[in-house]
C-alpha atoms as a PDB file:
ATOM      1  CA  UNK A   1     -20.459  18.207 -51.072  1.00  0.00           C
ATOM      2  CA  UNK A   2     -23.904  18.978 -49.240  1.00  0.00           C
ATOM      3  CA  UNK A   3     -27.158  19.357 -50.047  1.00  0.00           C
ATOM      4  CA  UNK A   4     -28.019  22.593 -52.387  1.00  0.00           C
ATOM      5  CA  UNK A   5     -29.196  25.733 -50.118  1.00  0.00           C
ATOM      6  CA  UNK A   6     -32.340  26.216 -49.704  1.00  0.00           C
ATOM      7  CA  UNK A   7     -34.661  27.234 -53.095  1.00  0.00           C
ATOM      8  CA  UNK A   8     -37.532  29.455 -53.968  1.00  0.00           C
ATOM      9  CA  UNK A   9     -40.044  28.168 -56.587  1.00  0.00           C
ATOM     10  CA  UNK A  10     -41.892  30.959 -57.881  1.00  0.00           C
ATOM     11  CA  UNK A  11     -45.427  29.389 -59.505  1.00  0.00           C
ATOM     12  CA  UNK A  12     -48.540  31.606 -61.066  1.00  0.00           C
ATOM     13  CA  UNK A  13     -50.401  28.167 -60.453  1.00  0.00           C
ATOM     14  CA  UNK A  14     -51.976  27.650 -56.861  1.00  0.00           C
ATOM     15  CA  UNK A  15     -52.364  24.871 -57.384  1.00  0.00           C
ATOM     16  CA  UNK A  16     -49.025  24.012 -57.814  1.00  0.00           C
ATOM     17  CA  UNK A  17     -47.993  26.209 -55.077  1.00  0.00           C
ATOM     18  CA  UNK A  18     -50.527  24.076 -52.587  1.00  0.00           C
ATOM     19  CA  UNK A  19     -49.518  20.886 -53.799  1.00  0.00           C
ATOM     20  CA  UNK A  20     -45.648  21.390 -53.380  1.00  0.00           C
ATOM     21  CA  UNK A  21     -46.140  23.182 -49.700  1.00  0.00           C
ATOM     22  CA  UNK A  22     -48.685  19.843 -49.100  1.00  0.00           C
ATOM     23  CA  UNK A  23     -51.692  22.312 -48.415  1.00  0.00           C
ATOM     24  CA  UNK A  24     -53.659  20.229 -50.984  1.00  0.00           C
ATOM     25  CA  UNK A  25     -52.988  16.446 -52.439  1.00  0.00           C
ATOM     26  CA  UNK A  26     -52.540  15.441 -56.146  1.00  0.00           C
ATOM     27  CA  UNK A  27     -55.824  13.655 -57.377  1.00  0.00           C
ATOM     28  CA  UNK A  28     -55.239  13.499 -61.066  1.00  0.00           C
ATOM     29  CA  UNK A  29     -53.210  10.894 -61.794  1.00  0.00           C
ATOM     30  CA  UNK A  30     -50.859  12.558 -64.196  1.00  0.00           C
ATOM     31  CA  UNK A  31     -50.475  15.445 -61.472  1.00  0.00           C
ATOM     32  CA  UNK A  32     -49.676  12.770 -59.499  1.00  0.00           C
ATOM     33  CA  UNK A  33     -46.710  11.665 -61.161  1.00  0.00           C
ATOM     34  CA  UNK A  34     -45.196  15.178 -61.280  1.00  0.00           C
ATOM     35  CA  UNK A  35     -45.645  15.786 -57.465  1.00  0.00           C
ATOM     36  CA  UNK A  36     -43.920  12.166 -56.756  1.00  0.00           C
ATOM     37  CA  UNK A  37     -40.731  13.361 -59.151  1.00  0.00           C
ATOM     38  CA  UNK A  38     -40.520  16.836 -57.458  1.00  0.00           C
ATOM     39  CA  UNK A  39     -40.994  14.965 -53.834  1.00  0.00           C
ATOM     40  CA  UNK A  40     -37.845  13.002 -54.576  1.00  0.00           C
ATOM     41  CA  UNK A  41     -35.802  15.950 -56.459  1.00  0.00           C
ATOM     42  CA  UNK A  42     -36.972  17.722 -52.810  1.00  0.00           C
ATOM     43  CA  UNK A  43     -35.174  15.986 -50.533  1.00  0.00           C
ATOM     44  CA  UNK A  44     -32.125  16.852 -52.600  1.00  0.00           C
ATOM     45  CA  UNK A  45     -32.295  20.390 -51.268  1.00  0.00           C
ATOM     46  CA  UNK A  46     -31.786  22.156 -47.791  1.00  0.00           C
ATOM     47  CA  UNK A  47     -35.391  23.696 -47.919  1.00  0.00           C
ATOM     48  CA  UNK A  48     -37.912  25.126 -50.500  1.00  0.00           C
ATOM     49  CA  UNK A  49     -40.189  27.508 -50.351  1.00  0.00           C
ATOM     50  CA  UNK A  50     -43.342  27.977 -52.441  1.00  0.00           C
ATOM     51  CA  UNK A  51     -44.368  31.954 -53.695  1.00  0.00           C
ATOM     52  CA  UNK A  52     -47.739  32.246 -55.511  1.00  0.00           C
ATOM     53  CA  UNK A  53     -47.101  34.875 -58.490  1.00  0.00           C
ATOM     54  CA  UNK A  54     -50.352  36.598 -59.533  1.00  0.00           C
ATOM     55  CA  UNK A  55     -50.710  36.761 -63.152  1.00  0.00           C
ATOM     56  CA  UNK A  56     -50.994  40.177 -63.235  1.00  0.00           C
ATOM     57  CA  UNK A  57     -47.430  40.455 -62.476  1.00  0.00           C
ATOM     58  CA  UNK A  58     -45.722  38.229 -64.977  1.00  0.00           C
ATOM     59  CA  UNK A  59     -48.032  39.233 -68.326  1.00  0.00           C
ATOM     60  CA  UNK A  60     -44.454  38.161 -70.469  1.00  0.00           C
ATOM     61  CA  UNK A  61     -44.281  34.420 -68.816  1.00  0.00           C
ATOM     62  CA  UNK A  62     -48.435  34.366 -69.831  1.00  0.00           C
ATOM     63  CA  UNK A  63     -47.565  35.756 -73.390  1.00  0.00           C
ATOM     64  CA  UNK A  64     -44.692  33.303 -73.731  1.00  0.00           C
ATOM     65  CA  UNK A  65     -47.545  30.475 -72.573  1.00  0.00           C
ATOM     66  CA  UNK A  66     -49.855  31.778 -75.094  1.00  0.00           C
ATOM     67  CA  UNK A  67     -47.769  31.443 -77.845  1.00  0.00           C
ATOM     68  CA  UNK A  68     -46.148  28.270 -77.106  1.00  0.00           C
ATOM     69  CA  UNK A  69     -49.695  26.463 -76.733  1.00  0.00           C
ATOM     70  CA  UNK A  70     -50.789  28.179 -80.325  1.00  0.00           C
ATOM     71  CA  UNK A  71     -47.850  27.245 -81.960  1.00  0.00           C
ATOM     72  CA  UNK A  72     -46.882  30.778 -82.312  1.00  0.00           C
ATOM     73  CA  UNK A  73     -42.910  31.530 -83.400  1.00  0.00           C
ATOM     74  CA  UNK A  74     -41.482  32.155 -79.560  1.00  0.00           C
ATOM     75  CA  UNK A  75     -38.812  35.247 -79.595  1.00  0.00           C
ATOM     76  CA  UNK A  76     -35.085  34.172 -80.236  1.00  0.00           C
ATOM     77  CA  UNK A  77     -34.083  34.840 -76.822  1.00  0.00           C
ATOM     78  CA  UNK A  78     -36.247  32.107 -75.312  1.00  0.00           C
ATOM     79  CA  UNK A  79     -35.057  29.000 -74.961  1.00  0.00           C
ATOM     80  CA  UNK A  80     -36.787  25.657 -74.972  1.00  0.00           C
ATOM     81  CA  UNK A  81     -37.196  22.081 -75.297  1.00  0.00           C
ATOM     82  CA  UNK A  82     -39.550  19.943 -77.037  1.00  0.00           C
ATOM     83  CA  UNK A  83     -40.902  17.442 -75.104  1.00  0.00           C
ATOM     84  CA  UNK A  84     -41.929  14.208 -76.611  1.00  0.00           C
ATOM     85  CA  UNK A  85     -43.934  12.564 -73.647  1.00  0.00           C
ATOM     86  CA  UNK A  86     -44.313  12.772 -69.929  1.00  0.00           C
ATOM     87  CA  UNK A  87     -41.991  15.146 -68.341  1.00  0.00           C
ATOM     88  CA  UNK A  88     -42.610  13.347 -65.109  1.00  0.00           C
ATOM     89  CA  UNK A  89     -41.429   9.871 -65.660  1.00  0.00           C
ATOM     90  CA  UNK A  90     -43.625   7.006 -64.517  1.00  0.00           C
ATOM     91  CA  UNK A  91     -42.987   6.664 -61.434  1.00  0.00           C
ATOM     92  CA  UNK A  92     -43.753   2.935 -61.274  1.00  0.00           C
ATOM     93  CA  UNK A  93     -40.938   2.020 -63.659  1.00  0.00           C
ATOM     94  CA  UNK A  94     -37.312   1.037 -62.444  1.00  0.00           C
ATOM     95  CA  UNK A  95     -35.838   4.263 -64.079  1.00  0.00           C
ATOM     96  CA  UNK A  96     -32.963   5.457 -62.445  1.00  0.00           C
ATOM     97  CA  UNK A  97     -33.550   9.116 -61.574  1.00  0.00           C
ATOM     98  CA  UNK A  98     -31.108  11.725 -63.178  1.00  0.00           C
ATOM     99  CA  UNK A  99     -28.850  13.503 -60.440  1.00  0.00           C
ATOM    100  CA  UNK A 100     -29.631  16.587 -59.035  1.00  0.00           C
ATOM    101  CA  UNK A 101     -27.175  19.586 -60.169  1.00  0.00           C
ATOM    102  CA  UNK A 102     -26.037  22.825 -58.861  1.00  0.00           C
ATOM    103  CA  UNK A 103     -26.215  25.419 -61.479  1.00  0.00           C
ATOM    104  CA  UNK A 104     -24.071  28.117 -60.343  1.00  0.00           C
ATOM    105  CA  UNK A 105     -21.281  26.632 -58.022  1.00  0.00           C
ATOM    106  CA  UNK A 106     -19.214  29.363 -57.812  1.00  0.00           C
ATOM    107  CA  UNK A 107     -19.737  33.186 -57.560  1.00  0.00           C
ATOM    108  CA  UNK A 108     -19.008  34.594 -61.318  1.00  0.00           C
ATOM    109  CA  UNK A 109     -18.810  37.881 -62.792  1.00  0.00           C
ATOM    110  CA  UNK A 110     -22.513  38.458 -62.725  1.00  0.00           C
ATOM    111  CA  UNK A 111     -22.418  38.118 -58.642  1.00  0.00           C
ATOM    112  CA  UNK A 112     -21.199  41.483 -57.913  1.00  0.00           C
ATOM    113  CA  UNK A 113     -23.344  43.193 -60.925  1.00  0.00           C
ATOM    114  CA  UNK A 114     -26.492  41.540 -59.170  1.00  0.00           C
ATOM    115  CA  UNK A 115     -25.747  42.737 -55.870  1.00  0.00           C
ATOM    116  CA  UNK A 116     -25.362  46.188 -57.197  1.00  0.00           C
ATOM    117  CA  UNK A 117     -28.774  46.370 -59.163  1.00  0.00           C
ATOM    118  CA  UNK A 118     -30.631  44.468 -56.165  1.00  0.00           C
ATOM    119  CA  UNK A 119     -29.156  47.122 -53.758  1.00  0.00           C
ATOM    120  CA  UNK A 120     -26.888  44.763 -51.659  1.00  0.00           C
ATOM    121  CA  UNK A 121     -23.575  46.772 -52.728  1.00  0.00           C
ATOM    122  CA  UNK A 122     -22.799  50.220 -54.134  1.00  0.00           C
ATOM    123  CA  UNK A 123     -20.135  48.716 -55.543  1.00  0.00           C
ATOM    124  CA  UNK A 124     -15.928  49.071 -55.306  1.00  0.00           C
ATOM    125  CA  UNK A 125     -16.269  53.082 -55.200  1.00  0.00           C
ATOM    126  CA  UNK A 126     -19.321  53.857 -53.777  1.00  0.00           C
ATOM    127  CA  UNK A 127     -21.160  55.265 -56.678  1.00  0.00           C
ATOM    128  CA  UNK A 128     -23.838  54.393 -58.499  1.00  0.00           C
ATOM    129  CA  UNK A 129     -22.828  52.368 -61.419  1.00  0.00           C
END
């Protein structure tokens, strides 16, 4: 099986964004450690592509952020892990990194419903569903 296609990481942080698409370089060292992990999940993938987000546009991801970091109750349709240390592991260790997996393999029932609200289809009859 080949590499994944090629990804789009969506980020409200430019800095982030300019440290994935190597416009600027990781100085802090715990930065650091997350750009080394995400340079070797990289070359797992085809291609990626970096889009900066303005805040504006995502208030519900900023209100989600908000709450989380004030220990606010999060709604029961968000999901999420507690995290215990680094999420980047140290990259100086001998840990064997995890394998990188395809979500979605195959096309599924939501496929054709997506292509329908994103305006790729009409759909089987032609009319609006």
């Amino acid at each position: 099986m080949g590499a994944p296609p090629h990804i789009i990481i969506r980020t409200d942080s430019q800095v982030a964004a300019r440290q994935i698409d190597k416009s600027f370089q990781a100085r802090h060292p715990e930065l650091a450690k997350y750009l080394a992990a995400f340079r070797k999940a990289e070359a797992h993938f085809k291609g990626i592509s970096v889009r900066s987000i303005p805040r504006s546009e995502i208030a519900d991801v900023d209100a989600l952020a908000k709450a989380a970091t004030n220990n606010e109750p999060l709604p029961p349709h968000v999901l999420y892990e507690i995290l215990h240390g680094s999420a980047a592991q140290d990259m100086d260790s001998d840990a064997t990194s995890a394998p990188v997996t395809a979500i979605i393999t195959t096309l599924d029932w939501r496929g054709p419903n997506m292509d329908i609200l994103s305006g790729l289809s009409k759909g089987s009859s032609g009319t609006e569903v």
